[in-house]
C-alpha atoms as a PDB file:
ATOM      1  CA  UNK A   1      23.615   9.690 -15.329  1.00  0.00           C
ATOM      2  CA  UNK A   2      24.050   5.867 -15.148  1.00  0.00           C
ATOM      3  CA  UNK A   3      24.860   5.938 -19.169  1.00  0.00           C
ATOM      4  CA  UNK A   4      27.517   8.319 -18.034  1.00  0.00           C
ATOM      5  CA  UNK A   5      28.782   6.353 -15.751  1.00  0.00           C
ATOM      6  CA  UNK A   6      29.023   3.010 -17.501  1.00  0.00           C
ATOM      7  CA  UNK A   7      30.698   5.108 -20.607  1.00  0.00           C
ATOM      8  CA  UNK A   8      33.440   6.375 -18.125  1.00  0.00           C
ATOM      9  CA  UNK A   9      34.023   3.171 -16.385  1.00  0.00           C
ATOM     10  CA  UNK A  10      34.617   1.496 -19.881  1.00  0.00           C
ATOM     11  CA  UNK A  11      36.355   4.102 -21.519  1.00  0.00           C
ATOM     12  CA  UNK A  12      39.752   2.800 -19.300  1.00  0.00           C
ATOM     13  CA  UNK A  13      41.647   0.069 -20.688  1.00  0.00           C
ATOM     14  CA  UNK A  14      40.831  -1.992 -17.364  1.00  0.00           C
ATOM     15  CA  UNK A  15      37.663  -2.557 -15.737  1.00  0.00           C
ATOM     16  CA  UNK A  16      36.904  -0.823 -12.501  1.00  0.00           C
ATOM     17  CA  UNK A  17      34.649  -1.055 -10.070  1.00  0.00           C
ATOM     18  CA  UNK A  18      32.840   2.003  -9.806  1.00  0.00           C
ATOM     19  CA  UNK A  19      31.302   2.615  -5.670  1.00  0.00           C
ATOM     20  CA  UNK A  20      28.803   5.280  -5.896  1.00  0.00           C
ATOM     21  CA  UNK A  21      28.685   8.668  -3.483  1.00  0.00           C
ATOM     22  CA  UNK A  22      25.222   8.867  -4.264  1.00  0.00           C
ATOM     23  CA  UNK A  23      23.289   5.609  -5.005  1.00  0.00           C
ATOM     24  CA  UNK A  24      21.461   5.795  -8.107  1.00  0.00           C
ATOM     25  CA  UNK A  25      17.470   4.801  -7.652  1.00  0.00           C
ATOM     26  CA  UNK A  26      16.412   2.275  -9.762  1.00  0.00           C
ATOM     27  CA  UNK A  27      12.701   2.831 -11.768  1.00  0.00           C
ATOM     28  CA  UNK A  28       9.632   1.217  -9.486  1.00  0.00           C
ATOM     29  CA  UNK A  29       8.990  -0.945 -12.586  1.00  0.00           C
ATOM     30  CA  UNK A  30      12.671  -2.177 -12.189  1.00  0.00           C
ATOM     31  CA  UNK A  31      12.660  -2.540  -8.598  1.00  0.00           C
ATOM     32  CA  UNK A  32       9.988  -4.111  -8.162  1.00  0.00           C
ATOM     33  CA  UNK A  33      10.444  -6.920 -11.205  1.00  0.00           C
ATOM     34  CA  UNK A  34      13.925  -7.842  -8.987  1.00  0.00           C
ATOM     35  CA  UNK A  35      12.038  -8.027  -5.749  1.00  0.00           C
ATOM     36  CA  UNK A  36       9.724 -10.923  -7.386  1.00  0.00           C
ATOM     37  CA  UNK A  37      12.647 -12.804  -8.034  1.00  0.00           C
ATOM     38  CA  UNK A  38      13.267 -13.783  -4.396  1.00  0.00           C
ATOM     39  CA  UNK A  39       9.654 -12.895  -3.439  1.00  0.00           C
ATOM     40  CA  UNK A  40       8.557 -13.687   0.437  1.00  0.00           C
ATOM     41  CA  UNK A  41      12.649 -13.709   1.160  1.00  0.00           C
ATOM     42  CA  UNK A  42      14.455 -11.169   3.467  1.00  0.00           C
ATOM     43  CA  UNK A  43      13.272  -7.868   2.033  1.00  0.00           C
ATOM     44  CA  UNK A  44      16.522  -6.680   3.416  1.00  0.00           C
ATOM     45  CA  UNK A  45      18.251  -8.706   0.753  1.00  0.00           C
ATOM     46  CA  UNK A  46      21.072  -7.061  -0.856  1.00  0.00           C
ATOM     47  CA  UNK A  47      20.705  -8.496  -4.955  1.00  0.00           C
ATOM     48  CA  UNK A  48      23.850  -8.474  -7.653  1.00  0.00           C
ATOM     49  CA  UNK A  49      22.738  -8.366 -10.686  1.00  0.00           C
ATOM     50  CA  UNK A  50      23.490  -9.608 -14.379  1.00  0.00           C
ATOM     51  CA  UNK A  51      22.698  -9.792 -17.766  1.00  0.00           C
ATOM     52  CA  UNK A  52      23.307 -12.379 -20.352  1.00  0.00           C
ATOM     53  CA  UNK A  53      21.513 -15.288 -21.854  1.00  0.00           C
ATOM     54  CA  UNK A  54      21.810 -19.163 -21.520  1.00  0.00           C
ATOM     55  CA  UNK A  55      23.231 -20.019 -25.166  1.00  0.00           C
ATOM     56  CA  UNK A  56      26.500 -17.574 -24.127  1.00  0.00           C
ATOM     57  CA  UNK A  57      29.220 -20.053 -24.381  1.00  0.00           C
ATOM     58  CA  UNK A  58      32.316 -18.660 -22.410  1.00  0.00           C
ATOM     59  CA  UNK A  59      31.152 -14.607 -20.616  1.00  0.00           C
ATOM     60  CA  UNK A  60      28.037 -15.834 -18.964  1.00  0.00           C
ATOM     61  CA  UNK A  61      29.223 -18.806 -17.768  1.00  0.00           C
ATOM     62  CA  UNK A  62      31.996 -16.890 -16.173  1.00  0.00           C
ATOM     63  CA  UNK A  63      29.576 -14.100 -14.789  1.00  0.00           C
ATOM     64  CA  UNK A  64      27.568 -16.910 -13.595  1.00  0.00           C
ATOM     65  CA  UNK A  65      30.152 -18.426 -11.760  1.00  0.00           C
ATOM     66  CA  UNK A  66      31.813 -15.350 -10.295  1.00  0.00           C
ATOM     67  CA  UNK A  67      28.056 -13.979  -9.092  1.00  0.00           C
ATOM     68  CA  UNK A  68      27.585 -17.651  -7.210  1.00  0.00           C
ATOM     69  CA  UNK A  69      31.037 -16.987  -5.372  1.00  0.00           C
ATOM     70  CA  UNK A  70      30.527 -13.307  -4.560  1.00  0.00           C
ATOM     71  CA  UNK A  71      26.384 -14.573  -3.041  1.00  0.00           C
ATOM     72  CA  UNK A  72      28.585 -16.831  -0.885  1.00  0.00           C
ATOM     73  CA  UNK A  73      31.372 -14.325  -0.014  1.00  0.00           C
ATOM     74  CA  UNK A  74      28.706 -12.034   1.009  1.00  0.00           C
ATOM     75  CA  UNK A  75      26.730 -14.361   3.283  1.00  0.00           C
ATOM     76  CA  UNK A  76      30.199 -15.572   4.548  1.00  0.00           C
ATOM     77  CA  UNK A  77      30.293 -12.084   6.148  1.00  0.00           C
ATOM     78  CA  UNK A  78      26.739 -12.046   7.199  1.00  0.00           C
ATOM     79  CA  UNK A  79      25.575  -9.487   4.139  1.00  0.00           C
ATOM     80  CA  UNK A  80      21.675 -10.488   3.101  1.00  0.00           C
ATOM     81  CA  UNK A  81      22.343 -11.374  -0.229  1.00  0.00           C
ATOM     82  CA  UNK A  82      21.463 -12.605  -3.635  1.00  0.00           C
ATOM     83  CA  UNK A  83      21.917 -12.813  -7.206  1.00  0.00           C
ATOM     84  CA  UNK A  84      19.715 -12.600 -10.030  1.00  0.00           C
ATOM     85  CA  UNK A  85      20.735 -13.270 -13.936  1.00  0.00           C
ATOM     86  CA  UNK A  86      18.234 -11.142 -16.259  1.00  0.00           C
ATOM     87  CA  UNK A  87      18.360 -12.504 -19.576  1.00  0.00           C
ATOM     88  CA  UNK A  88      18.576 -10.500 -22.778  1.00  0.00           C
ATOM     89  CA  UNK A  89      17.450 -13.737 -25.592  1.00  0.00           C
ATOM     90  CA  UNK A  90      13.982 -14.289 -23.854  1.00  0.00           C
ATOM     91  CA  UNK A  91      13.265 -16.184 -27.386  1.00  0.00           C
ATOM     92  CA  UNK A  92      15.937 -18.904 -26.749  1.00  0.00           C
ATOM     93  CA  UNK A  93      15.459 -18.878 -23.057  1.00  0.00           C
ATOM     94  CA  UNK A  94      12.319 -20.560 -22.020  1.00  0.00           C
ATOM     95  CA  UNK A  95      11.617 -20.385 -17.857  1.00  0.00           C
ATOM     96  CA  UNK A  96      12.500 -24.022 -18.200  1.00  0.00           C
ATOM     97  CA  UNK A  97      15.898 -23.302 -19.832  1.00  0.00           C
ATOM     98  CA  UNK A  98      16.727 -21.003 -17.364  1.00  0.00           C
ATOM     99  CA  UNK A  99      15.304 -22.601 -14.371  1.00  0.00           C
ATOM    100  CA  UNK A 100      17.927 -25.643 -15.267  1.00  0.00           C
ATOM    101  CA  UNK A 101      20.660 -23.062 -16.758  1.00  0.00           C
ATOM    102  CA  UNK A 102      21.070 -21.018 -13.492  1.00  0.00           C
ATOM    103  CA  UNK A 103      20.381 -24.667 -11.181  1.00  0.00           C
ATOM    104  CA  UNK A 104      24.593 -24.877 -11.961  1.00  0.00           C
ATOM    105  CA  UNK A 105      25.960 -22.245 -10.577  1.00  0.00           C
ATOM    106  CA  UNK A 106      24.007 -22.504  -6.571  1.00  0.00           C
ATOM    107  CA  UNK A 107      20.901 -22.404  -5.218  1.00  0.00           C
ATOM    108  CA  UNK A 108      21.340 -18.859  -3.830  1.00  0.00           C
ATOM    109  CA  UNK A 109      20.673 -17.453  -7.606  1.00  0.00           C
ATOM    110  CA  UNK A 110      17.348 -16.697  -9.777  1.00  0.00           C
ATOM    111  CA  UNK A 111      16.769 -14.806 -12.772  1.00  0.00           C
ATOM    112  CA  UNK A 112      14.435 -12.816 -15.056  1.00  0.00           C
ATOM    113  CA  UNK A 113      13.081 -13.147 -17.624  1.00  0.00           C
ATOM    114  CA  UNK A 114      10.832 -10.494 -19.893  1.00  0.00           C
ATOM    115  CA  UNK A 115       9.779  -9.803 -23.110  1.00  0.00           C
ATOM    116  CA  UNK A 116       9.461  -6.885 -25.675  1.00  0.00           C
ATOM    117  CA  UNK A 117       8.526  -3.739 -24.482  1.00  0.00           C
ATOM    118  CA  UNK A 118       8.970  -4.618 -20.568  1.00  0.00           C
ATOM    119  CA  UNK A 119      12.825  -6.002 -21.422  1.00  0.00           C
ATOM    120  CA  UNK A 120      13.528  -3.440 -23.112  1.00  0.00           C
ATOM    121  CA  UNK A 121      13.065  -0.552 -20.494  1.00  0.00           C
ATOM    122  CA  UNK A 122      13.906  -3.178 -18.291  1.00  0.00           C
ATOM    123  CA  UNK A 123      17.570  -2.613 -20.085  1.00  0.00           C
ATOM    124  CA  UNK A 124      17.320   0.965 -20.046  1.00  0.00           C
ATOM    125  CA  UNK A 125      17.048   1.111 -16.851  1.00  0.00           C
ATOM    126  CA  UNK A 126      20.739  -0.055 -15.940  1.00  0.00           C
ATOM    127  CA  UNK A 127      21.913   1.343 -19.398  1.00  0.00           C
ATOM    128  CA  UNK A 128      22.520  -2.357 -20.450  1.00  0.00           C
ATOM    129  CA  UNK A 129      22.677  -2.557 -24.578  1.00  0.00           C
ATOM    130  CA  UNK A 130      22.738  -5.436 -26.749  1.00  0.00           C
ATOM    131  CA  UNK A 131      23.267  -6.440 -29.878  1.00  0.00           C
ATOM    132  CA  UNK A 132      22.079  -9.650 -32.239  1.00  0.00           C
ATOM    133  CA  UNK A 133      23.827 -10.745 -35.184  1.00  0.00           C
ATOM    134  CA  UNK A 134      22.198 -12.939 -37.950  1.00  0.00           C
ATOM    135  CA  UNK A 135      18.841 -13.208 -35.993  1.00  0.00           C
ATOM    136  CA  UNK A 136      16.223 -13.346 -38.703  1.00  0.00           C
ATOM    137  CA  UNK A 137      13.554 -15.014 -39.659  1.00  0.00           C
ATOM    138  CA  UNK A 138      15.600 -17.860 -41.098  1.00  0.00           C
ATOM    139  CA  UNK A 139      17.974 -17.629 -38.392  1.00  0.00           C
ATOM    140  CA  UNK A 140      16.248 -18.061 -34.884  1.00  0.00           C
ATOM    141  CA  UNK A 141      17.986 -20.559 -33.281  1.00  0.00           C
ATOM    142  CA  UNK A 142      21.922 -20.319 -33.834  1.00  0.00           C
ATOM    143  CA  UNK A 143      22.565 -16.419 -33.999  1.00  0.00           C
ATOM    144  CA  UNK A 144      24.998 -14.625 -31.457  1.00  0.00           C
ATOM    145  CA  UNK A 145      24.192 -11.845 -29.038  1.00  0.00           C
ATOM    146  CA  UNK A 146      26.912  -9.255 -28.082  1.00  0.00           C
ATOM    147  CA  UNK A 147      26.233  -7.475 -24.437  1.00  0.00           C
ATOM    148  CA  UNK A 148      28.265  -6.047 -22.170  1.00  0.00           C
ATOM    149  CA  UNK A 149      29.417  -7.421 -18.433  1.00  0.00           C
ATOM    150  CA  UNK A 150      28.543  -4.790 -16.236  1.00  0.00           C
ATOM    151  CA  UNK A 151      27.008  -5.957 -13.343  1.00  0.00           C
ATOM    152  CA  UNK A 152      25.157  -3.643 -10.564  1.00  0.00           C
ATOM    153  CA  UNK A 153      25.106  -4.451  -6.631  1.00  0.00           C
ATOM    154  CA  UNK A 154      21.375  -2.658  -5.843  1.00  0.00           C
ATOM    155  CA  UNK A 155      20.504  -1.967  -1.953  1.00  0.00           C
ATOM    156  CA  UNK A 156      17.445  -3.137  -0.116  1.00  0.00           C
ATOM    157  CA  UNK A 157      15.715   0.247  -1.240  1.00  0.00           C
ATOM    158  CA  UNK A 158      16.055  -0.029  -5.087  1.00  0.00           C
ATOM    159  CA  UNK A 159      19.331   2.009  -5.281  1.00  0.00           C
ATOM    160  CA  UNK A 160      22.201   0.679  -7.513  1.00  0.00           C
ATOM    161  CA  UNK A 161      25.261   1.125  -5.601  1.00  0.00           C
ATOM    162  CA  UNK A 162      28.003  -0.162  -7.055  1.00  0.00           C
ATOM    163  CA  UNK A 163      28.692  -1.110 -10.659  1.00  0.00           C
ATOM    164  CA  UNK A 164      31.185  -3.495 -11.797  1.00  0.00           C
ATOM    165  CA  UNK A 165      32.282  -5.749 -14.297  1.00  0.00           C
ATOM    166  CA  UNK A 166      31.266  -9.413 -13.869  1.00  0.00           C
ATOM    167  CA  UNK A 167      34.115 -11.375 -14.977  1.00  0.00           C
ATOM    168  CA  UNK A 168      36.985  -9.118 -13.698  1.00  0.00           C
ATOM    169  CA  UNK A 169      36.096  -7.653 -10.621  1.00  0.00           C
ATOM    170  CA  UNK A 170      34.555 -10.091  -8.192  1.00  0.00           C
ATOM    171  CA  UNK A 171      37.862  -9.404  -6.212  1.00  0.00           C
ATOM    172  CA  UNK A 172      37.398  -6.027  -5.594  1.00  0.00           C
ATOM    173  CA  UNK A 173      33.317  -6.932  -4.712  1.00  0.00           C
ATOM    174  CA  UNK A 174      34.791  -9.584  -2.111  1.00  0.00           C
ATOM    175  CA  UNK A 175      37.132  -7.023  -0.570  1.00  0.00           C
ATOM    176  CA  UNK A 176      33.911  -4.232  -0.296  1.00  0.00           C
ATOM    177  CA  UNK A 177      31.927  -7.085   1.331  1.00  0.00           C
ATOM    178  CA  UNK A 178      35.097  -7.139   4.004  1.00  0.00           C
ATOM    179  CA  UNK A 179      35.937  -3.690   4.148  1.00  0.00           C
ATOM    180  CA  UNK A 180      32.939  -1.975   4.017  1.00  0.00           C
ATOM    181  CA  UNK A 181      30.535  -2.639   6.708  1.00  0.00           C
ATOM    182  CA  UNK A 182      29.384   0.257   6.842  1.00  0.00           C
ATOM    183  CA  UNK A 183      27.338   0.247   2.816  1.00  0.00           C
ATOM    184  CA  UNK A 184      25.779  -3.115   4.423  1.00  0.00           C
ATOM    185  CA  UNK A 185      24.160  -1.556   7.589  1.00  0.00           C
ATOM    186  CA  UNK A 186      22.450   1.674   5.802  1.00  0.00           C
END
């Protein structure tokens, strides 16, 4: 159903941001690996999530950037909230490299990072696919990853909620924060 849903939302021309009637529920696996990120924090805590990896030179940045401002648009109106980057090149970025990557864009963000198997339905479990180019055994330090920038706003529960694209919809995510109380208090 998600697949569905990410197909339809990028089949447009522009980007939308997609609210869901009926919140999809993320895997326990899933759920829980986000809830370590901010472990022995609210457990109310609202989380946007992203995907991307540290060596991105222009989108993650960007996403980066945008996720900071929406964590701080969201606490501006008194939503529990936080944002976690999940990287996709766990063999480029160490905990170190990310620990310092993320450090940049505010203090209100952590991130993810897994390997093999664990990433992988990790991925498929927000529909998130990836592709590397030139990665090899000769190459495994300067190839390129392709991903997309869908980013998911998941509920205290586990539940995806709302699905959006990172760089051009933070707007529209600032306005829901303002508008739409009501999502925050369920």
């Amino acid at each position: 159903m998600l697949a569905i849903l990410l197909l339809a939302a990028s089949a447009g021309s522009e980007a939308a941001t997609v609210l869901l009637r009926r919140p999809i529920p993320l895997l326990p696996e899933a759920a829980a690996r986000l809830n370590q990120v901010h472990a022995g924090k609210d457990p109310r805590m609202w989380q946007l999530v992203v995907f991307g990896f540290a060596h991105c030179k222009d989108v993650c940045p960007a996403s980066l950037a945008n996720l900071s401002m929406l964590v701080k648009a969201g606490t501006a109106e008194r939503i529990r909230l936080s944002g976690i980057f999940v990287t996709i090149d766990p063999d480029r970025d160490t905990d170190a490299t990310l620990s310092q990557y993320i450090k940049a864009f505010g203090t209100d963000l952590g991130y993810l990072r897994l390997e093999g198997e664990e990433l992988e339905r990790f991925k498929a479990a927000f529909s998130v696919e990836t592709a590397f180019y030139t990665k090899n055994a000769g190459n495994m330090l300067n190839y390129q990853v392709d991903h997309s920038t869908t980013a998911f706003l998941i509920d205290p529960a586990g539940n995806i909620r709302v699905i959006f694209d990172a760089l051009t919809d933070s707007t529209d995510i600032e306005d829901l924060f303002r508008r739409n109380r009501t999502l925050f208090e369920s």
